[in-house]
N, C-alpha and C. Protein backbone atom coordinates (compact mmCIF):
# COMPACT_ATOMS: atom_id res chain seq x y z
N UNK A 1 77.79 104.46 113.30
CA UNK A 1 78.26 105.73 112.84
C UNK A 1 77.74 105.96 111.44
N UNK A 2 76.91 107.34 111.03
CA UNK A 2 76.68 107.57 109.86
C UNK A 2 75.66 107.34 109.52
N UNK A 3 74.87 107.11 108.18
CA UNK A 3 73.62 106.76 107.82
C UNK A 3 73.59 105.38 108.42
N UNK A 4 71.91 105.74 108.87
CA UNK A 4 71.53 104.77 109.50
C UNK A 4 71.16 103.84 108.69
N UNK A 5 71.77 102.37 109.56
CA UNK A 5 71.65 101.17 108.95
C UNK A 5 73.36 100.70 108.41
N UNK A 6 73.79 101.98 108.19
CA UNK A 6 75.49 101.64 108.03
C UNK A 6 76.39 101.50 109.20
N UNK A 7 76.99 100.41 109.70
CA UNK A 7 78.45 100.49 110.70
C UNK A 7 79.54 99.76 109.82
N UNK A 8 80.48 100.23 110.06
CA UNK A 8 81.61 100.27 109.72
C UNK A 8 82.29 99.79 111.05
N UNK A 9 82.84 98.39 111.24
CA UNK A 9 83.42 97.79 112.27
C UNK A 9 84.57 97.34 111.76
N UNK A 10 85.73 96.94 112.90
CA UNK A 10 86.60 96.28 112.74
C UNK A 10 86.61 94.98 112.16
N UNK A 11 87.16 94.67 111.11
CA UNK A 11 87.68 92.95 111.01
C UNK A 11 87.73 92.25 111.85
N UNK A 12 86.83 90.54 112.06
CA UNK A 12 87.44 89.92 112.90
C UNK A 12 86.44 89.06 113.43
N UNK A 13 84.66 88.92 112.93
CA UNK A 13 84.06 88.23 113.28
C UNK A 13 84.18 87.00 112.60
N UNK A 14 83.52 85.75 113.11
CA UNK A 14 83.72 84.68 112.03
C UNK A 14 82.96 84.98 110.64
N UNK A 15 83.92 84.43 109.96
CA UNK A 15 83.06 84.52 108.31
C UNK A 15 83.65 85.94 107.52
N UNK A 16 84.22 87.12 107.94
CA UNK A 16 85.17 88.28 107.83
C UNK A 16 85.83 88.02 106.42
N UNK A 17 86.75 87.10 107.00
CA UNK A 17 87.78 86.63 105.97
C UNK A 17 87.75 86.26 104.65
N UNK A 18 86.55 84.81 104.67
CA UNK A 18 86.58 84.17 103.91
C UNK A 18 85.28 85.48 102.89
N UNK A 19 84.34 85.81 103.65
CA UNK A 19 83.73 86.76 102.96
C UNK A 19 84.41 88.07 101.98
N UNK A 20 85.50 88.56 102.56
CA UNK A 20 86.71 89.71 101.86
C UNK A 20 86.90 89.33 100.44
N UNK A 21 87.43 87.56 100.53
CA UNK A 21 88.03 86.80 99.37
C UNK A 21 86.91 86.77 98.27
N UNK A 22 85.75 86.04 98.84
CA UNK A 22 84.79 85.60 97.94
C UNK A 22 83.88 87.04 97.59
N UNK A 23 84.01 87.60 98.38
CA UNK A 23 83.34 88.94 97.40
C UNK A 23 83.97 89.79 96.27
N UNK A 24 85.62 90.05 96.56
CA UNK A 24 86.21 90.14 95.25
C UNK A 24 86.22 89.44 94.26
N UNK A 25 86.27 87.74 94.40
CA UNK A 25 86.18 87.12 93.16
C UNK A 25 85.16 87.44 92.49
N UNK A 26 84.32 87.49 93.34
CA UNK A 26 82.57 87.24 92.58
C UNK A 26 82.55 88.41 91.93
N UNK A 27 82.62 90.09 92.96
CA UNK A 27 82.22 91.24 91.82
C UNK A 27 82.87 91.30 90.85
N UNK A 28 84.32 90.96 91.20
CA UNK A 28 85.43 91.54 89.95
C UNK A 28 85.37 90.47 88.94
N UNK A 29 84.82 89.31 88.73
CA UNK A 29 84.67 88.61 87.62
C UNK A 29 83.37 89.43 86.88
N UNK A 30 82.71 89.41 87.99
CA UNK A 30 80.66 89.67 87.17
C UNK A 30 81.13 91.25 86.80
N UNK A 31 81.83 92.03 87.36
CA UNK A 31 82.04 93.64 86.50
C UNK A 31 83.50 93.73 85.71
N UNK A 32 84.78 93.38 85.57
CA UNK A 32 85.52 93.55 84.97
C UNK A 32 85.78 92.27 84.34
N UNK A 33 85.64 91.16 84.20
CA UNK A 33 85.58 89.65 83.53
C UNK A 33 87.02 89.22 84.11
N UNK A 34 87.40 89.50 85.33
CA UNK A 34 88.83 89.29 86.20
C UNK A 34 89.00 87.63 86.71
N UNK A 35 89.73 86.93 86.51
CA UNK A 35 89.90 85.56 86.67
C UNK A 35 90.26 85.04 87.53
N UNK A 36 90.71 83.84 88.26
CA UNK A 36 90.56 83.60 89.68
C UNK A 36 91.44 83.94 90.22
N UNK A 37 93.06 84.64 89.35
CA UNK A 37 93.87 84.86 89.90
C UNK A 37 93.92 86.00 90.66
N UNK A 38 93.30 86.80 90.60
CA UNK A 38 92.77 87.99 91.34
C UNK A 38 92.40 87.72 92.78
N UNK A 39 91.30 86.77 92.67
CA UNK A 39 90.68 85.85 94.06
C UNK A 39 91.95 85.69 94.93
N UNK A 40 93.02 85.11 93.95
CA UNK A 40 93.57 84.16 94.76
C UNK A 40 94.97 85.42 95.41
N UNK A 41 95.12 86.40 94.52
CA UNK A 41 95.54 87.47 95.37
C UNK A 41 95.00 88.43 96.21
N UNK A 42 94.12 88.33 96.67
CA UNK A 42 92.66 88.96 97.19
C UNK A 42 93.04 87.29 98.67
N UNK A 43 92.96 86.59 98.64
CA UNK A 43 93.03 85.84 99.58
C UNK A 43 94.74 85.60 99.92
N UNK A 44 95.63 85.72 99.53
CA UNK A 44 96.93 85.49 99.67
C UNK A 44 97.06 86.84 100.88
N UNK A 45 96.65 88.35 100.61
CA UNK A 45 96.60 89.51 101.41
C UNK A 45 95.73 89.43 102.66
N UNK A 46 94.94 88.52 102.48
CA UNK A 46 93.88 88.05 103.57
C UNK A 46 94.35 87.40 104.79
N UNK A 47 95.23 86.53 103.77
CA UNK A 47 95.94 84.96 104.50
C UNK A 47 96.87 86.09 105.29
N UNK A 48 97.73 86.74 104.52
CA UNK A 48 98.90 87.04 105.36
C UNK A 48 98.39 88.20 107.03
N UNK A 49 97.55 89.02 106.35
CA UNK A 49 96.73 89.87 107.70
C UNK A 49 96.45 88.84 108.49
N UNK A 50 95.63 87.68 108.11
CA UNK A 50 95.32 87.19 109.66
C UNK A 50 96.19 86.49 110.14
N UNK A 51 97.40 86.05 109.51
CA UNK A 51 98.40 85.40 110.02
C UNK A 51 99.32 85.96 110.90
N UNK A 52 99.20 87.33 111.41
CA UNK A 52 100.07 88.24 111.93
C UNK A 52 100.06 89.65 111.28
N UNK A 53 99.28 90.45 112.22
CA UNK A 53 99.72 91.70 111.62
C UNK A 53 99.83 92.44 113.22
N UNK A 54 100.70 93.53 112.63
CA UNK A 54 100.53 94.28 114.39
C UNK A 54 98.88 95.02 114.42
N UNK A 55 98.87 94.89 115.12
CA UNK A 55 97.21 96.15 115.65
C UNK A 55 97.61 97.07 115.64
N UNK A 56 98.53 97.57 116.22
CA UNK A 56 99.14 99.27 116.27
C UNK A 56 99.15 99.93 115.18
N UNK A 57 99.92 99.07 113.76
CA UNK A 57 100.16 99.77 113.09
C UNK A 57 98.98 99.21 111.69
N UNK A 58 98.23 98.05 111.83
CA UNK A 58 97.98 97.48 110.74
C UNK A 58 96.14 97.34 111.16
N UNK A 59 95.52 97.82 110.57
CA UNK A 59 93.77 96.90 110.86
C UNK A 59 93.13 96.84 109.17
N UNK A 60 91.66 96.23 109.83
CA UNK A 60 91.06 96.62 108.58
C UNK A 60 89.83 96.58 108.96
N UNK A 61 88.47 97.00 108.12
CA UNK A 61 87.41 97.51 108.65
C UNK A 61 86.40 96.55 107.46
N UNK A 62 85.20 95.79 108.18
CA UNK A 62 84.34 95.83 107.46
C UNK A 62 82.86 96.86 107.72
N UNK A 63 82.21 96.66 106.55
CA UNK A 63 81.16 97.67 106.52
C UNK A 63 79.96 96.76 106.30
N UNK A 64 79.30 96.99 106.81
CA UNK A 64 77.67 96.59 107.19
C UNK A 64 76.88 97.50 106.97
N UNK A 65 75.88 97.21 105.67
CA UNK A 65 74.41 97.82 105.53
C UNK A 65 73.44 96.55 105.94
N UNK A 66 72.88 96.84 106.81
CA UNK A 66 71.38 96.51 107.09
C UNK A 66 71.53 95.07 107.81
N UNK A 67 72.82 94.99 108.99
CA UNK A 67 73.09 93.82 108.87
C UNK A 67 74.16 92.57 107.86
N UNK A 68 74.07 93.15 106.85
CA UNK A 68 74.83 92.45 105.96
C UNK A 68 76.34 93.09 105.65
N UNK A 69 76.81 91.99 105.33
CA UNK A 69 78.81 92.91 105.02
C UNK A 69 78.26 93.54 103.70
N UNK A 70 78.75 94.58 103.80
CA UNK A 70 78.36 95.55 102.40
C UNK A 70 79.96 95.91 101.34
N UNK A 71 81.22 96.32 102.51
CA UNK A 71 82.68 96.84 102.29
C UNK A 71 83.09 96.32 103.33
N UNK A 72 84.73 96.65 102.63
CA UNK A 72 85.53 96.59 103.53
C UNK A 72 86.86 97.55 102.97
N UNK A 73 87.69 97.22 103.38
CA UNK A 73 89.39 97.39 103.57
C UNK A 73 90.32 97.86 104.40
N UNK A 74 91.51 97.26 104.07
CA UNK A 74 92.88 97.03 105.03
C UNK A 74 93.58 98.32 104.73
N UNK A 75 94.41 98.65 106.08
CA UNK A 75 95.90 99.55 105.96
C UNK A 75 96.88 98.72 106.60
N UNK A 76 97.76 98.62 106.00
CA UNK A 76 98.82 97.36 106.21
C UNK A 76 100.50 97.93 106.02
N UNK A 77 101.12 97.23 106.90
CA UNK A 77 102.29 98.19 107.11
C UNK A 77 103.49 97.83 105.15
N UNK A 78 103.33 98.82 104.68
CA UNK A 78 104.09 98.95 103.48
C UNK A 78 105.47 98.61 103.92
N UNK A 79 105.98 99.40 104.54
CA UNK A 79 106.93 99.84 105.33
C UNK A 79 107.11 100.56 106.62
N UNK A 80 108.84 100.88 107.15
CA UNK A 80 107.98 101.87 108.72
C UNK A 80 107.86 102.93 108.32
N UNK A 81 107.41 103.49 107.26
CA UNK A 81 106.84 104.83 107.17
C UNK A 81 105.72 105.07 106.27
N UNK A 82 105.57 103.94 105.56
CA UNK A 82 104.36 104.01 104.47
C UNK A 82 103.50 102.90 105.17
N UNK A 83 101.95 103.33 104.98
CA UNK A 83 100.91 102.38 105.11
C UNK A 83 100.28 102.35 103.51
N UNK A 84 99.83 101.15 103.76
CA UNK A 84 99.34 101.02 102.18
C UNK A 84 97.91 100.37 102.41
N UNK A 85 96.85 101.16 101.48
CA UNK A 85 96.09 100.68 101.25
C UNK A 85 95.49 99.84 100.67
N UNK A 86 94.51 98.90 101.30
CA UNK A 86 94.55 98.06 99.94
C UNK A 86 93.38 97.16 100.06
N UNK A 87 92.96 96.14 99.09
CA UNK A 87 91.75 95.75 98.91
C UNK A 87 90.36 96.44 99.73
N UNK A 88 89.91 97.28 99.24
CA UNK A 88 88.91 98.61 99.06
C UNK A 88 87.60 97.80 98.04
N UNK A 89 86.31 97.31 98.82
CA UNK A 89 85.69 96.79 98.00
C UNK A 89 83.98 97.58 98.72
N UNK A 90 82.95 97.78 98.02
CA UNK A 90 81.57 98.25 98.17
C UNK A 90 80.93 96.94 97.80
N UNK A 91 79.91 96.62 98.12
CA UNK A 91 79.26 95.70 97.41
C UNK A 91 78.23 96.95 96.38
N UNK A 92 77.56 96.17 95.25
CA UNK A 92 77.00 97.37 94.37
C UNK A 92 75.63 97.56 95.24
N UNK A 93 74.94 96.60 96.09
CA UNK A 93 74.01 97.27 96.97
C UNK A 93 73.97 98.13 97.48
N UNK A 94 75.21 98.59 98.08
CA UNK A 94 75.58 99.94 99.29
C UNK A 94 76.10 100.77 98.28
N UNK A 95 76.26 100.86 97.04
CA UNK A 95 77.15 101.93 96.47
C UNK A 95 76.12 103.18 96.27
N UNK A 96 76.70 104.44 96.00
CA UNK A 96 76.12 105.43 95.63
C UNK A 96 75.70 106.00 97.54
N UNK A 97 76.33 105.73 98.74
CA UNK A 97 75.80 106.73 99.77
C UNK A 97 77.35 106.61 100.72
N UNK A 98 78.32 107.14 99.96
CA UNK A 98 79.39 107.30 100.55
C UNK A 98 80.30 106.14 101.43
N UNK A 99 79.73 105.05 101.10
CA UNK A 99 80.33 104.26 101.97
C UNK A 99 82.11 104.12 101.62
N UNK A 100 82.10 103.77 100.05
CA UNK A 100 83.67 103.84 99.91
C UNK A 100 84.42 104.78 100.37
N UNK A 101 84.01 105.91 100.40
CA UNK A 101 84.48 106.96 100.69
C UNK A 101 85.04 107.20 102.10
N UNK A 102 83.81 106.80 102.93
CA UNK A 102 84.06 106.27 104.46
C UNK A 102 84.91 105.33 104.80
N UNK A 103 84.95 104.31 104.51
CA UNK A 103 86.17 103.41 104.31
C UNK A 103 87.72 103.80 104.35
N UNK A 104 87.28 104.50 103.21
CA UNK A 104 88.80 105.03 103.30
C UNK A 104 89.36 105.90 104.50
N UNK A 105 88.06 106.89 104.55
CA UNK A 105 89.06 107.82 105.55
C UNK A 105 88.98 107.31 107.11
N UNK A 106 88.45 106.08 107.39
CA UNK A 106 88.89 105.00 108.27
C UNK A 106 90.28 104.74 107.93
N UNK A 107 90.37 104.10 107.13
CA UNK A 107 91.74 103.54 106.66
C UNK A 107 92.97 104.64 106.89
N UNK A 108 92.38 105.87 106.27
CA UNK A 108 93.48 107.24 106.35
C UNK A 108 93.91 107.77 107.90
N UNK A 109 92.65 108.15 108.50
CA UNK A 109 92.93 108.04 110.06
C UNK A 109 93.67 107.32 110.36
N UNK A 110 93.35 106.36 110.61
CA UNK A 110 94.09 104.88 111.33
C UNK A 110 95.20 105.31 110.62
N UNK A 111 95.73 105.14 109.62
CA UNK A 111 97.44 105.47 109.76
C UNK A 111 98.28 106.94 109.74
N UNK A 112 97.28 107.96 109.67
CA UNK A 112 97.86 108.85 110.59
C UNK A 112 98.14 108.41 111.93
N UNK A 113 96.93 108.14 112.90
CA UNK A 113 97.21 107.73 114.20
C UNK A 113 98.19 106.74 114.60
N UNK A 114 98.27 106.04 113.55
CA UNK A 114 99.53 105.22 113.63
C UNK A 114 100.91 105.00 113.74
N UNK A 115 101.11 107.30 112.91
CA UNK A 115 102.02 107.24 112.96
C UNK A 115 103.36 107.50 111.49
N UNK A 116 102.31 106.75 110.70
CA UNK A 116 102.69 106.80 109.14
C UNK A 116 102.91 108.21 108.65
N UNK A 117 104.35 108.37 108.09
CA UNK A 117 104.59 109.16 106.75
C UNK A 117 103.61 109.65 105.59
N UNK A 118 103.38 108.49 105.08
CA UNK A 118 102.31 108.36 103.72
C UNK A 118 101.95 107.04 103.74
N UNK A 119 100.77 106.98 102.76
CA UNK A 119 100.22 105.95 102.89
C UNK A 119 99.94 105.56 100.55
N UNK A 120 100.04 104.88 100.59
CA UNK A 120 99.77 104.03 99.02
C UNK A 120 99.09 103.26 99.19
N UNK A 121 98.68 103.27 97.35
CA UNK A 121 97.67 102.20 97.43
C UNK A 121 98.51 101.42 95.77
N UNK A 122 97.89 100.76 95.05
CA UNK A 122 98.21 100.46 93.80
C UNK A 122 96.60 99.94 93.29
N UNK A 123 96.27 100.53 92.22
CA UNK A 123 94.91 99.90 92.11
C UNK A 123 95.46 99.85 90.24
N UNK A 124 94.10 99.74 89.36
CA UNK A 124 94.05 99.51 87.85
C UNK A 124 93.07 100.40 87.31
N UNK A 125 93.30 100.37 85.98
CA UNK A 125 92.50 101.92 85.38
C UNK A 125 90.88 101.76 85.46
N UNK A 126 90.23 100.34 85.23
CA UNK A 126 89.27 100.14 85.16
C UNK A 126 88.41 100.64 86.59
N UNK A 127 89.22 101.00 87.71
CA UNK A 127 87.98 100.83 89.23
C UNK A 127 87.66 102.81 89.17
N UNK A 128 87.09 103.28 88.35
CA UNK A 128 86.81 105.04 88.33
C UNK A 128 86.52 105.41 89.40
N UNK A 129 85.73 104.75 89.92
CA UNK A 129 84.56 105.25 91.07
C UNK A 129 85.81 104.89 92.10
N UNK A 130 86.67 104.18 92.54
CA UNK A 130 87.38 103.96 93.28
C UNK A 130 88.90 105.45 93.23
N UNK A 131 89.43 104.94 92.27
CA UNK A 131 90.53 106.31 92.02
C UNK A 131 89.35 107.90 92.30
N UNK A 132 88.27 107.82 92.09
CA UNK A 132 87.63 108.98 92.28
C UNK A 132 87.50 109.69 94.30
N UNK A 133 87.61 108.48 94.19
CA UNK A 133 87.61 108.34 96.27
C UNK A 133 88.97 108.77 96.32
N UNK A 134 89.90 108.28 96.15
CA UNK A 134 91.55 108.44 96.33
C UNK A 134 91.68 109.59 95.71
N UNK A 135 91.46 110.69 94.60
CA UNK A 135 91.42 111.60 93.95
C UNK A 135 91.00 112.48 95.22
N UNK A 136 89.88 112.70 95.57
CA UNK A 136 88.89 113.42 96.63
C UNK A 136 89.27 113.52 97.97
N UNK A 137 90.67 112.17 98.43
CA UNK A 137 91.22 112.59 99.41
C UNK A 137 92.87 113.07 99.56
N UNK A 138 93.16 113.53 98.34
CA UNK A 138 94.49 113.93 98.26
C UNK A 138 95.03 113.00 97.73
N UNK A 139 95.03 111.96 97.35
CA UNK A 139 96.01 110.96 96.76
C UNK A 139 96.12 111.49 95.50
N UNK A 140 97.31 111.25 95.14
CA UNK A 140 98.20 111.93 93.63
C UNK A 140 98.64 110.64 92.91
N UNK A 141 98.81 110.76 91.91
CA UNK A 141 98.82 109.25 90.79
C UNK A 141 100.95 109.39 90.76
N UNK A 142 101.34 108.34 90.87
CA UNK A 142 102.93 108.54 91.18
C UNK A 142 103.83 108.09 89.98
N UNK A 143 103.16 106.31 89.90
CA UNK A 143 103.48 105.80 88.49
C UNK A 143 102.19 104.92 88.18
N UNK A 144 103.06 104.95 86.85
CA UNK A 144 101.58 103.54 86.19
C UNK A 144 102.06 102.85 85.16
N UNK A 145 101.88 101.83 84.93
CA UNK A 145 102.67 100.86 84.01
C UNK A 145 101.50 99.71 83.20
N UNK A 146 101.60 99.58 82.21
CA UNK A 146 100.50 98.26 81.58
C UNK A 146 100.71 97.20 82.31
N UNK A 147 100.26 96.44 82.65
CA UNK A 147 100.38 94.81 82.82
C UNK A 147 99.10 94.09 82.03
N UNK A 148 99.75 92.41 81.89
CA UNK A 148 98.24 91.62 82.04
C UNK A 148 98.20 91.04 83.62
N UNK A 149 97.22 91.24 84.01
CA UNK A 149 97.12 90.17 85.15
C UNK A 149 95.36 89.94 85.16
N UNK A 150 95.01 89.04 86.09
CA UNK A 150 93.85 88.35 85.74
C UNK A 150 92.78 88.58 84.76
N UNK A 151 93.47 88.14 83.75
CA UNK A 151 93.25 87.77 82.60
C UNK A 151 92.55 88.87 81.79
N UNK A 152 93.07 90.01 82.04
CA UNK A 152 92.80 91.35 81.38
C UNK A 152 94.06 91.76 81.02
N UNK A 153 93.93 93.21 80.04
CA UNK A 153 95.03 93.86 79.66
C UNK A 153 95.06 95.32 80.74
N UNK A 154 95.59 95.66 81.98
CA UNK A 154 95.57 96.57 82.54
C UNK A 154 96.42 97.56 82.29
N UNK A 155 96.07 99.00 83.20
CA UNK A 155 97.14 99.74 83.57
C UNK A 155 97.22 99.83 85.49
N UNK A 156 98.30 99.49 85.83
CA UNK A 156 98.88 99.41 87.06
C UNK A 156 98.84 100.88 87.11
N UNK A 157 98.27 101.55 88.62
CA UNK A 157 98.67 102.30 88.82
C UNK A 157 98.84 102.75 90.43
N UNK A 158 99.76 103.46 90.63
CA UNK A 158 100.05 103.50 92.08
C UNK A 158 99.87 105.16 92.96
N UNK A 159 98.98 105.36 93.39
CA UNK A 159 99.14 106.83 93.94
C UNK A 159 99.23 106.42 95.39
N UNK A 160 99.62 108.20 95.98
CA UNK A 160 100.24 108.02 97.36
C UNK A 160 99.29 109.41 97.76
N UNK A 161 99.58 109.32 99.39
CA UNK A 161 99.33 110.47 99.88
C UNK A 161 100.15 110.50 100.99
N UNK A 162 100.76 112.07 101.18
CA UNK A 162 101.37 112.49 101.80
C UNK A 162 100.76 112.37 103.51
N UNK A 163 100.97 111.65 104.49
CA UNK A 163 99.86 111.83 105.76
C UNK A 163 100.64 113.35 107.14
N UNK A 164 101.91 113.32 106.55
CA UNK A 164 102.64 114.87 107.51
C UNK A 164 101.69 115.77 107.61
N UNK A 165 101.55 116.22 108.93
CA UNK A 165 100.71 117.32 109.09
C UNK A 165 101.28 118.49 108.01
N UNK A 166 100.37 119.31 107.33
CA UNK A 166 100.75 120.15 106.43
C UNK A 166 100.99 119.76 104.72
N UNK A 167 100.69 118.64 104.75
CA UNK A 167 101.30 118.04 103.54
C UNK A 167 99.93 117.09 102.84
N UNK A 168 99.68 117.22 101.44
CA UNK A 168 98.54 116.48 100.76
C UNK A 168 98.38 117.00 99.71
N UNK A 169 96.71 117.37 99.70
CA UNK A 169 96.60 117.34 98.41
C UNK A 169 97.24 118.63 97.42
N UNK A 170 98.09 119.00 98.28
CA UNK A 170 98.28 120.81 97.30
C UNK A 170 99.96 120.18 96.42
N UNK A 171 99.83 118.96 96.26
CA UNK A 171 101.04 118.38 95.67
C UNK A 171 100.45 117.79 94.77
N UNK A 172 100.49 117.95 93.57
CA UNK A 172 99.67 117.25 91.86
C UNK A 172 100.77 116.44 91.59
N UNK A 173 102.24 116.81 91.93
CA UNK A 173 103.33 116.28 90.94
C UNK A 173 103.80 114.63 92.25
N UNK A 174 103.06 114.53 93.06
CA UNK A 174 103.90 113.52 94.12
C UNK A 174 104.65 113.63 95.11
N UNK A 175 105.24 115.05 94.63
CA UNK A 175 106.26 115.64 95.70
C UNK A 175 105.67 115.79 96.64
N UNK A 176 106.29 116.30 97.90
CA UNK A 176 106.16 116.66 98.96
C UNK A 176 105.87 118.07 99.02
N UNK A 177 104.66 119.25 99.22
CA UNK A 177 104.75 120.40 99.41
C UNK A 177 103.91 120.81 100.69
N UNK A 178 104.06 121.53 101.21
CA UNK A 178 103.40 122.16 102.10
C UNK A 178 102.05 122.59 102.52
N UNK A 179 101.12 122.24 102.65
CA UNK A 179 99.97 123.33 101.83
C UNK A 179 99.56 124.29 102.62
N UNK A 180 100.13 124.84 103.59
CA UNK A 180 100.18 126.34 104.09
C UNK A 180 100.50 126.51 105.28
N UNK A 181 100.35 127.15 106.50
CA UNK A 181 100.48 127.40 107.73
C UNK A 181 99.93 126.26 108.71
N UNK A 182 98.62 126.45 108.60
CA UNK A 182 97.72 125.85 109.37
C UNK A 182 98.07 124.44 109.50
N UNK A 183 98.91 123.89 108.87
CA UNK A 183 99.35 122.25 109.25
C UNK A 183 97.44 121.53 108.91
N UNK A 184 96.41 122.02 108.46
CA UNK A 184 95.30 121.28 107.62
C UNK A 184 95.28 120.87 105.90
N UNK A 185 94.93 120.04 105.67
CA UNK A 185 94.72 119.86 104.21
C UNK A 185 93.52 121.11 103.73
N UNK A 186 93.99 121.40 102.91
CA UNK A 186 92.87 122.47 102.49
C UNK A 186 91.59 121.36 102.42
N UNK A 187 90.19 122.50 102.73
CA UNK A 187 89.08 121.46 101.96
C UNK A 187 88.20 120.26 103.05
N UNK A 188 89.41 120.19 104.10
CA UNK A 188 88.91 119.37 105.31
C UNK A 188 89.50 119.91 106.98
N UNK A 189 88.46 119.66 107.13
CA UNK A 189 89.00 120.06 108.61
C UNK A 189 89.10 118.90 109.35
């Protein structure tokens, strides 16, 4: 599906896993100077998906340029009404031809079809190009808080999107609003 040379498949061949883990450590040290504790929460989310997740409500997708894993990421049950997004990674080879972008609205589908309310993510101030994807599909910024965690000084931040038919991006403040008749998000069909 998509530019050729790109598929975007389900999670689940050998090597999937351990590849998810070791590609976050590696970029997010070599671009934000992020320390292993990151890795090791990047594999703790790994561990727990393959240890049991439902299919119905929970998958995750890797992405392949040219043969090679390029992305990936999970929608994972938050709760029974929130899906949450989460570890969302490009390799910098594939970046710049929509792949993150694709990703996601894999991820977004899938928990509409699933069923989900809304869906969250929590990411940090440093990933632009990432909040710029979540920005572009209706996600609204909810809270945000400083932390340190791997071994940076961050800002935590958490946006959501509304997945109710009728309901997204025409809400700036988080709330819940309507965005018109047609039960579509403006902007997409």
């Amino acid at each position: 599906m998509g530019e050729p040379g790109f598929l975007i498949r389900p999670l689940g061949r050998p090597g999937d896993l351990g590849w998810v883990v070791m590609a976050h450590g590696e970029l997010y040290a070599a671009e934000f100077g992020w320390d292993a504790t990151f890795e090791a929460l990047v594999a703790r989310i790994v561990a727990d998906y393959a240890a049991g997740h439902d299919a119905a409500r929970e998958a995750a997708w890797v992405a392949e340029a040219g043969g090679r894993r390029a992305g990936c990421v999970f929608c994972v049950a938050a709760d029974e009404a929130t899906a949450q997004l989460r570890i969302l990674l490009v390799d910098p080879s594939a970046r710049g031809r929509r792949l993150g972008a694709r990703l996601v609205d894999h991820c977004v589908a899938f928990a509409r079809q699933a069923g989900y309310a809304r869906m969250k993510l929590w990411t940090n101030d440093p990933l632009a190009a990432a909040r710029r994807i979540y920005l572009s599909r209706g996600f609204v910024l909810v809270a945000e808080e400083p932390h340190r965690s791997f071994g940076a000084d961050l800002i935590g931040q958490i946006y959501q999107l509304d997945l109710r038919p009728g309901f997204g991006r025409c809400s700036p403040s988080g709330q819940p609003k309507p965005c018109g008749s047609t039960g579509s998000v403006p902007g997409r069909s």
